[in-house]
C-alpha atoms as a PDB file:
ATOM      1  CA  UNK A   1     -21.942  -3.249   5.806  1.00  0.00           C
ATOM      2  CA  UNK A   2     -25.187  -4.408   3.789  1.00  0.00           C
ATOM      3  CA  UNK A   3     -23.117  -2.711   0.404  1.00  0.00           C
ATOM      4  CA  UNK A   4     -20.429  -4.751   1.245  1.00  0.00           C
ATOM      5  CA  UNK A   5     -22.583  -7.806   1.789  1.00  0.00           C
ATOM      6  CA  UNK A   6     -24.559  -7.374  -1.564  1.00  0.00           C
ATOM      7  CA  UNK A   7     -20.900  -6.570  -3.435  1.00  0.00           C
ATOM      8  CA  UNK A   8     -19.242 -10.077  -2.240  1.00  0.00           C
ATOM      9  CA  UNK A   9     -22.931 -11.575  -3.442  1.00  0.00           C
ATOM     10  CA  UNK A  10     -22.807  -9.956  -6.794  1.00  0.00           C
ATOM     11  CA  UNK A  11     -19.274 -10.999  -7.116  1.00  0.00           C
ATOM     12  CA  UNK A  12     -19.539 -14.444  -6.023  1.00  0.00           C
ATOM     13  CA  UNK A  13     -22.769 -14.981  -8.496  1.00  0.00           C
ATOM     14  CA  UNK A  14     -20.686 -13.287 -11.450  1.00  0.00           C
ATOM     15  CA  UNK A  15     -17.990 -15.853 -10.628  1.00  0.00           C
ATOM     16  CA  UNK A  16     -20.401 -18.687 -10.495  1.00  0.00           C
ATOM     17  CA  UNK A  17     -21.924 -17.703 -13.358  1.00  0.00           C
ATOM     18  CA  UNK A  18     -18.610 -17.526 -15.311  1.00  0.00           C
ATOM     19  CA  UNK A  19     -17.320 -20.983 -13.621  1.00  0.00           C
ATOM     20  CA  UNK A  20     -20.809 -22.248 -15.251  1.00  0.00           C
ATOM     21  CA  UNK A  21     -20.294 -20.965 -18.356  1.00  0.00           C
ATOM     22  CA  UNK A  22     -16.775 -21.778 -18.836  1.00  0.00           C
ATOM     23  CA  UNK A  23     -17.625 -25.688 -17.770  1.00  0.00           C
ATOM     24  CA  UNK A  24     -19.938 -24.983 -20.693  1.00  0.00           C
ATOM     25  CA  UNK A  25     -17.601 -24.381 -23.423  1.00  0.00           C
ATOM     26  CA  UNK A  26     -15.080 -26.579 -22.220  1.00  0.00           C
ATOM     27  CA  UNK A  27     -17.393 -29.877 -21.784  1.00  0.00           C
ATOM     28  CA  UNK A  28     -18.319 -28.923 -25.122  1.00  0.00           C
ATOM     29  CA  UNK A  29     -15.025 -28.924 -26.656  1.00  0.00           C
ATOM     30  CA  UNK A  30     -13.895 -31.854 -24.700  1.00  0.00           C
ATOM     31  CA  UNK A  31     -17.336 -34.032 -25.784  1.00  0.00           C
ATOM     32  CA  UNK A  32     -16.075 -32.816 -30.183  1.00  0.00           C
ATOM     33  CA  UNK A  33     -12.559 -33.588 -28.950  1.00  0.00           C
ATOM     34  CA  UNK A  34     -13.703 -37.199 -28.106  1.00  0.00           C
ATOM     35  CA  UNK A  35     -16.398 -38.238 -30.275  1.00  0.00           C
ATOM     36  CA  UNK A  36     -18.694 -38.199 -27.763  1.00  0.00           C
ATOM     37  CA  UNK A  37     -21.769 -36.439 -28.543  1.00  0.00           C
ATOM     38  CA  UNK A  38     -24.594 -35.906 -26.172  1.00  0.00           C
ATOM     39  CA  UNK A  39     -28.393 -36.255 -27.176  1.00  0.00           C
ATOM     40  CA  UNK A  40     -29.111 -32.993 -29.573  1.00  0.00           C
ATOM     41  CA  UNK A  41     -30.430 -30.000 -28.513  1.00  0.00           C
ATOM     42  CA  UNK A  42     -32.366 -27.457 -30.918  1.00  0.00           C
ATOM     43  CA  UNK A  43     -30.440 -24.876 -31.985  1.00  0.00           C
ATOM     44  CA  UNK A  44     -32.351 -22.454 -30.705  1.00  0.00           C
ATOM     45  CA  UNK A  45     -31.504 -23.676 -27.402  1.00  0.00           C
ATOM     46  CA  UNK A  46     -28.165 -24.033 -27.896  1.00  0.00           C
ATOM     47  CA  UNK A  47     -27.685 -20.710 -29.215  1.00  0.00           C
ATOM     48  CA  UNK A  48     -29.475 -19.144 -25.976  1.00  0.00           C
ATOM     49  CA  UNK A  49     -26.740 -21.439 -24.160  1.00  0.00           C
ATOM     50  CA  UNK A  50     -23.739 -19.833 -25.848  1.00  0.00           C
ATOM     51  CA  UNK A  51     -25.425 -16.554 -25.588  1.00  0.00           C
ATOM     52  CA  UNK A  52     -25.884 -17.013 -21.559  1.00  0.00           C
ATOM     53  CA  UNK A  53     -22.152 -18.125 -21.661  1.00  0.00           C
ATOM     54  CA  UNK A  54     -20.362 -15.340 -23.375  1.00  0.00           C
ATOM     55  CA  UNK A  55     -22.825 -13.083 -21.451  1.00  0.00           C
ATOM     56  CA  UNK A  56     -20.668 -14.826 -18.034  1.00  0.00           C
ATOM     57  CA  UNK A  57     -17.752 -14.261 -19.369  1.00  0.00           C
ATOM     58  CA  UNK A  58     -18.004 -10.591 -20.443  1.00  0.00           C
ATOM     59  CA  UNK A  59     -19.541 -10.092 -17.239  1.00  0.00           C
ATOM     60  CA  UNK A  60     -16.325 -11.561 -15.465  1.00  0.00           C
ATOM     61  CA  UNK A  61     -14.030  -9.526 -17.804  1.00  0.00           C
ATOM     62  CA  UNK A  62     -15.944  -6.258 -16.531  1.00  0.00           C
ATOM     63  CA  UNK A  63     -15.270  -7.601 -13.129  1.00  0.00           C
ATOM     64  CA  UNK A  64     -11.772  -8.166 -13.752  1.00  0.00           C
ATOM     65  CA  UNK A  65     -11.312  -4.896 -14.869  1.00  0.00           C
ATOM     66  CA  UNK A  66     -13.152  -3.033 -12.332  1.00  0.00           C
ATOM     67  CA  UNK A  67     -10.950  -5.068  -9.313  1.00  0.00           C
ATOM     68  CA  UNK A  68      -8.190  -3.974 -10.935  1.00  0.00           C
ATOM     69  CA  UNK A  69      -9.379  -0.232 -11.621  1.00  0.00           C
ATOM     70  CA  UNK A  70      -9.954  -0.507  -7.614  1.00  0.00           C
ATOM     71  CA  UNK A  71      -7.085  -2.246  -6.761  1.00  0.00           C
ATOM     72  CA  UNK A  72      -5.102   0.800  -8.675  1.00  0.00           C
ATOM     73  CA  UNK A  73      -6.985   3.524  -6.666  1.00  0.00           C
ATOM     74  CA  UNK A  74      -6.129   1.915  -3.575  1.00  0.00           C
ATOM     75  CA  UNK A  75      -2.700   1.597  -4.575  1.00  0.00           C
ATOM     76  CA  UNK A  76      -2.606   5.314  -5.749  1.00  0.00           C
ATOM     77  CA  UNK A  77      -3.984   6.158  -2.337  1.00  0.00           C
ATOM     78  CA  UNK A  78      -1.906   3.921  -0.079  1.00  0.00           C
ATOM     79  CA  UNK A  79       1.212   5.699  -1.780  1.00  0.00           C
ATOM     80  CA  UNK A  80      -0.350   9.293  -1.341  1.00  0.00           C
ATOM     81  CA  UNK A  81      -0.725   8.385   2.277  1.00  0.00           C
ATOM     82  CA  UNK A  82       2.866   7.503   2.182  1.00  0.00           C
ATOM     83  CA  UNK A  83       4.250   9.892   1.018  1.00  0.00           C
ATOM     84  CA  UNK A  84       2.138  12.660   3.514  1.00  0.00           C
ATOM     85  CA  UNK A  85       3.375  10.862   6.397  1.00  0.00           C
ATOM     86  CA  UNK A  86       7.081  10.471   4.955  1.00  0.00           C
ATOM     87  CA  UNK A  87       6.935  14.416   4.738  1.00  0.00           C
ATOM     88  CA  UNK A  88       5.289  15.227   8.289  1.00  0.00           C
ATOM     89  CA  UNK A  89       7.961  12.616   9.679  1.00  0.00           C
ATOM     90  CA  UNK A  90      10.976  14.255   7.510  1.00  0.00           C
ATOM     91  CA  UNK A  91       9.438  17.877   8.977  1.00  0.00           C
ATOM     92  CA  UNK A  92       9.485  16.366  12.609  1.00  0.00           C
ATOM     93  CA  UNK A  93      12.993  15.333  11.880  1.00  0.00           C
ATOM     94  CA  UNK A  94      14.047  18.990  11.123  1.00  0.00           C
ATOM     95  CA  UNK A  95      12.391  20.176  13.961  1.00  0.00           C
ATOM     96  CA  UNK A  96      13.538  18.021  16.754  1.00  0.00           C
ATOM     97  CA  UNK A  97      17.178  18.327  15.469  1.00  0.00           C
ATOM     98  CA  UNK A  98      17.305  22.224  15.576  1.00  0.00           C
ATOM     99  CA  UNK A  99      15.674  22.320  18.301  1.00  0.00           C
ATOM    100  CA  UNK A 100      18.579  20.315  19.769  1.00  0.00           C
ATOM    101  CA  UNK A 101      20.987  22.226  17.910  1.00  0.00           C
ATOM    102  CA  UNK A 102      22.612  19.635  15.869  1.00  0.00           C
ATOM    103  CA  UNK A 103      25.744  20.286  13.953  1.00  0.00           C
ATOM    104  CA  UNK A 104      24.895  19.411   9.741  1.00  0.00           C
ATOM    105  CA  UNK A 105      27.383  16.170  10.785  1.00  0.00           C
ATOM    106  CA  UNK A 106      25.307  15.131  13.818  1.00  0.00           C
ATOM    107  CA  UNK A 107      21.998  15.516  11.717  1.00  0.00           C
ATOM    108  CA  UNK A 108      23.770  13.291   8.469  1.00  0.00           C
ATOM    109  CA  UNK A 109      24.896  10.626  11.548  1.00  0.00           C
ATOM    110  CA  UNK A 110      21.329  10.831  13.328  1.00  0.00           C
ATOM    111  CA  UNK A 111      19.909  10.253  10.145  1.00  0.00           C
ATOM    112  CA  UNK A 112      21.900   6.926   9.319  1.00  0.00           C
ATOM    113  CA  UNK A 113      21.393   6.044  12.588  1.00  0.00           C
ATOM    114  CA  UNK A 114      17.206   6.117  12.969  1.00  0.00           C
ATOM    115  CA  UNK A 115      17.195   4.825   9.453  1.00  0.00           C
ATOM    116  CA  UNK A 116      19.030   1.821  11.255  1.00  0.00           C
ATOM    117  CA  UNK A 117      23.143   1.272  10.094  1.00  0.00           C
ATOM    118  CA  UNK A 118      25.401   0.559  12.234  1.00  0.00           C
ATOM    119  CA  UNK A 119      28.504   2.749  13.433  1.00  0.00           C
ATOM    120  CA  UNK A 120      30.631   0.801  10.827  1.00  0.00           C
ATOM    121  CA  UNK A 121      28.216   1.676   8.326  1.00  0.00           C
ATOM    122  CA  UNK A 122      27.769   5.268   8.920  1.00  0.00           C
ATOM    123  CA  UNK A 123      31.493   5.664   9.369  1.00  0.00           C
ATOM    124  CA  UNK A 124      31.958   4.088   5.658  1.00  0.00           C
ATOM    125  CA  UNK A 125      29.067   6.075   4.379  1.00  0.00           C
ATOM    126  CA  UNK A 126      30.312   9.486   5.593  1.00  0.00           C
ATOM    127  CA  UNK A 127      34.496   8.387   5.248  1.00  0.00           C
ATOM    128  CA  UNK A 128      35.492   9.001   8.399  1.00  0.00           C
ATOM    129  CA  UNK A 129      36.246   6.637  11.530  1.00  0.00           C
ATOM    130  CA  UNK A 130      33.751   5.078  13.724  1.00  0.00           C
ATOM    131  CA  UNK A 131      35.234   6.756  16.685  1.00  0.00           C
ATOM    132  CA  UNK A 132      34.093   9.765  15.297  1.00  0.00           C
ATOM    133  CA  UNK A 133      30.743   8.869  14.325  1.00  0.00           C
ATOM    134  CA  UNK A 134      30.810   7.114  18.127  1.00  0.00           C
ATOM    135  CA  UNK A 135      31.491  10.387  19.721  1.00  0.00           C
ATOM    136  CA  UNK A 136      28.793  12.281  17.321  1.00  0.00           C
ATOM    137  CA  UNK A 137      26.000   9.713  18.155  1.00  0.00           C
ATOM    138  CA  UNK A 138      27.315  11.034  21.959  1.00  0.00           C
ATOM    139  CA  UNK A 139      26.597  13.909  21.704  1.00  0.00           C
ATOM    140  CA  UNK A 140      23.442  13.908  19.481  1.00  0.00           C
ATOM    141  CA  UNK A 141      22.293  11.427  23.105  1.00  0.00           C
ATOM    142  CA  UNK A 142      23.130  13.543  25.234  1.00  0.00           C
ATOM    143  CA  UNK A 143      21.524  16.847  23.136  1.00  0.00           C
ATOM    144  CA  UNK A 144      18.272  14.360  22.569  1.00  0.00           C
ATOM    145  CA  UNK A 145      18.191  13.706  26.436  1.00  0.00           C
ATOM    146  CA  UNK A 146      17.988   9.822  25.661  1.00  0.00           C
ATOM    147  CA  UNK A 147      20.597   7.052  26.406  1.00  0.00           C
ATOM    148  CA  UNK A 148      20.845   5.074  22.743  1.00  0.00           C
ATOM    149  CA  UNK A 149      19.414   4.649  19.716  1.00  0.00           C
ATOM    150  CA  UNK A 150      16.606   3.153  20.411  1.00  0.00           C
ATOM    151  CA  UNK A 151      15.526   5.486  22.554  1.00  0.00           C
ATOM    152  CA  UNK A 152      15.966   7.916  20.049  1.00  0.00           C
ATOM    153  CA  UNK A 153      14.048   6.579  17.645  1.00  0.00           C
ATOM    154  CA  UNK A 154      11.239   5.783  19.589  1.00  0.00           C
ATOM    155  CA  UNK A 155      11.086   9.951  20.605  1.00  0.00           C
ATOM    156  CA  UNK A 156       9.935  10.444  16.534  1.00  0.00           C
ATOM    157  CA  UNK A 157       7.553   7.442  17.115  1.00  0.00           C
ATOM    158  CA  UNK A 158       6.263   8.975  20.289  1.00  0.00           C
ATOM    159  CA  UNK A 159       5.644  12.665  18.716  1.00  0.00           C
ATOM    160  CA  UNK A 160       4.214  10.930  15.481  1.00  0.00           C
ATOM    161  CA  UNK A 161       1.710   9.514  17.843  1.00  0.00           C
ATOM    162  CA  UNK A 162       1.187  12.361  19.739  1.00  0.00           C
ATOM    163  CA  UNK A 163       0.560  14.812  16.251  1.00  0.00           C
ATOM    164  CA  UNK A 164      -1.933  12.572  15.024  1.00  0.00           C
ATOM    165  CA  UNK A 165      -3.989  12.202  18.662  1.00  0.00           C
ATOM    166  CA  UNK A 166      -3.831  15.813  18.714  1.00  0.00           C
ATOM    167  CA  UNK A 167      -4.990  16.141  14.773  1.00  0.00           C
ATOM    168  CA  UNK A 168      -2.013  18.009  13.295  1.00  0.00           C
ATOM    169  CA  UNK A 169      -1.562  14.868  10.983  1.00  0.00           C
ATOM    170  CA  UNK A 170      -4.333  14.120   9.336  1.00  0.00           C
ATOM    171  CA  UNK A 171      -6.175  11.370   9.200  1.00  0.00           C
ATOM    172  CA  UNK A 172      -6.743   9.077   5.979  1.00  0.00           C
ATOM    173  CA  UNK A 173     -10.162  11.089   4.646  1.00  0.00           C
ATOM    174  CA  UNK A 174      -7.836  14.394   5.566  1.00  0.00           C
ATOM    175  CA  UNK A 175      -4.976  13.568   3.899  1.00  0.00           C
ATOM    176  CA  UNK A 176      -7.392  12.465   0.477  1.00  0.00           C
ATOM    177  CA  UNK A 177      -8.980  16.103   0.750  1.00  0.00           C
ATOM    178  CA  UNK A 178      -5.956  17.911   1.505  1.00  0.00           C
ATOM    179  CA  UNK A 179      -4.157  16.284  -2.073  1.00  0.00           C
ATOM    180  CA  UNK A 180      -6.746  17.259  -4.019  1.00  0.00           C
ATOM    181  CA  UNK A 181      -6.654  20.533  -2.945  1.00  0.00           C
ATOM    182  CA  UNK A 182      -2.811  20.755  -3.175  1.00  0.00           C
ATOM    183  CA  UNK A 183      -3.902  19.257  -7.003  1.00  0.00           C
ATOM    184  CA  UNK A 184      -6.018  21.725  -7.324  1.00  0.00           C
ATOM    185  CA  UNK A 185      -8.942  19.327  -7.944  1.00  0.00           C
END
C-alpha cells in the first residue's frame, strides 16, 4: 500500500511539474505573441528556467511511456488469463458432454445454445429445422438432468466455480507461472 501511495505521489508531482513547466513555455510564447514583455530576467536565470522546464517535460514523456509499457503488460496478461480460462472452460465442455453421451449434433446444438442463439438461429446455422434442433436441445435436457437452457448453462458456471475453490484452475499468480513455463521462460 505505502508503494502505491509514494507511486500516485511521484506521479502526481511529475504531472505538476510538467503542468508548471508547460504554463512556462506557453505564457512565454503568448507574452512574444502579444508584445507584452515582462520585467527582464538574467539569462542565466532564464536559461535554468527552460532547463527546469524541458527537464518536466522529459520527465512526463518517461512517464508516458512507462504507463503505457504497463498498461501493455496488463493487457498481455489480462488476455493470457483469457485465454487459460477459455481452454479449462472449452475442456469442461468436452467433459460434461461425453460424460452425457452427446451425439456430435447435440454437442454442435449445445454449443450454439450456451453461447446464447436462439432455436431459429441454430436451426439456420446448422440447415436444418427448428423442430429438430427443438427435439435435440430435448434430449441434451434431459441427458444434462436440467429443465432449459439456463439451467444448463449455469451447470458450466457452477463447476467453473467449483474447479477454482477446489484449485484445479489456477489462480491469477498460477496461471502467470504456469505460461512461462509452457514458454519455456
Amino acid at each position: 500500500m505505502k508503494s502505491r501511495y509514494r507511486r500516485t505521489a511521484v506521479v502526481g508531482a511529475i504531472l505538476l511539474l510538467q503542468a508548471v513547466c508547460a504554463l512556462f513555455f506557453v505564457s512565454d510564447i503568448l507574452l512574444s505573441v502579444f508584445g507584452l514583455y515582462p520585467a527582464p530576467i538574467s539569462w542565466q536565470s532564464r536559461e535554468i528556467l527552460e532547463i527546469g522546464a524541458a527537464l518536466g517535460l522529459v520527465l512526463g514523456l518517461g512517464l508516458g511511456a512507462f504507463a503505457l509499457a504497463s498498461a501493455l503488460r496488463d493487457g498481455a496478461r489480462t488476455r493470457d488469463r483469457l485465454r487459460l480460462a477459455t481452454s479449462a472452460f472449452e475442456d469442461l465442455l468436452e467433459q460434461r458432454f461425453a460424460d452425457w453421451g452427446l451425439t456430435a449434433a447435440e454437442r454442435e446444438v449445445a454449443l450454439f445454445a450456451i453461447k446464447g442463439l436462439s432455436i431459429s438461429e441454430i436451426a439456420a446455422l446448422r440447415e436444418t429445422s427448428e423442430g429438430t434442433v427443438k427435439a435435440q436441445s430435448a434430449a441434451i435436457y434431459r441427458k444434462a438432468g436440467v429443465n432449459g437452457r439456463g439451467a444448463l448453462l449455469s451447470l458450466f458456471v457452477e463447476d467453473m466455480m467449483d474447479q477454482r475453490a477446489e484449485g484445479q484452475v489456477p489462480e491469477p499468480p498460477q496461471i502467470t507461472q504456469a505460461l512461462k513455463r509452457s514458454a519455456g521462460g
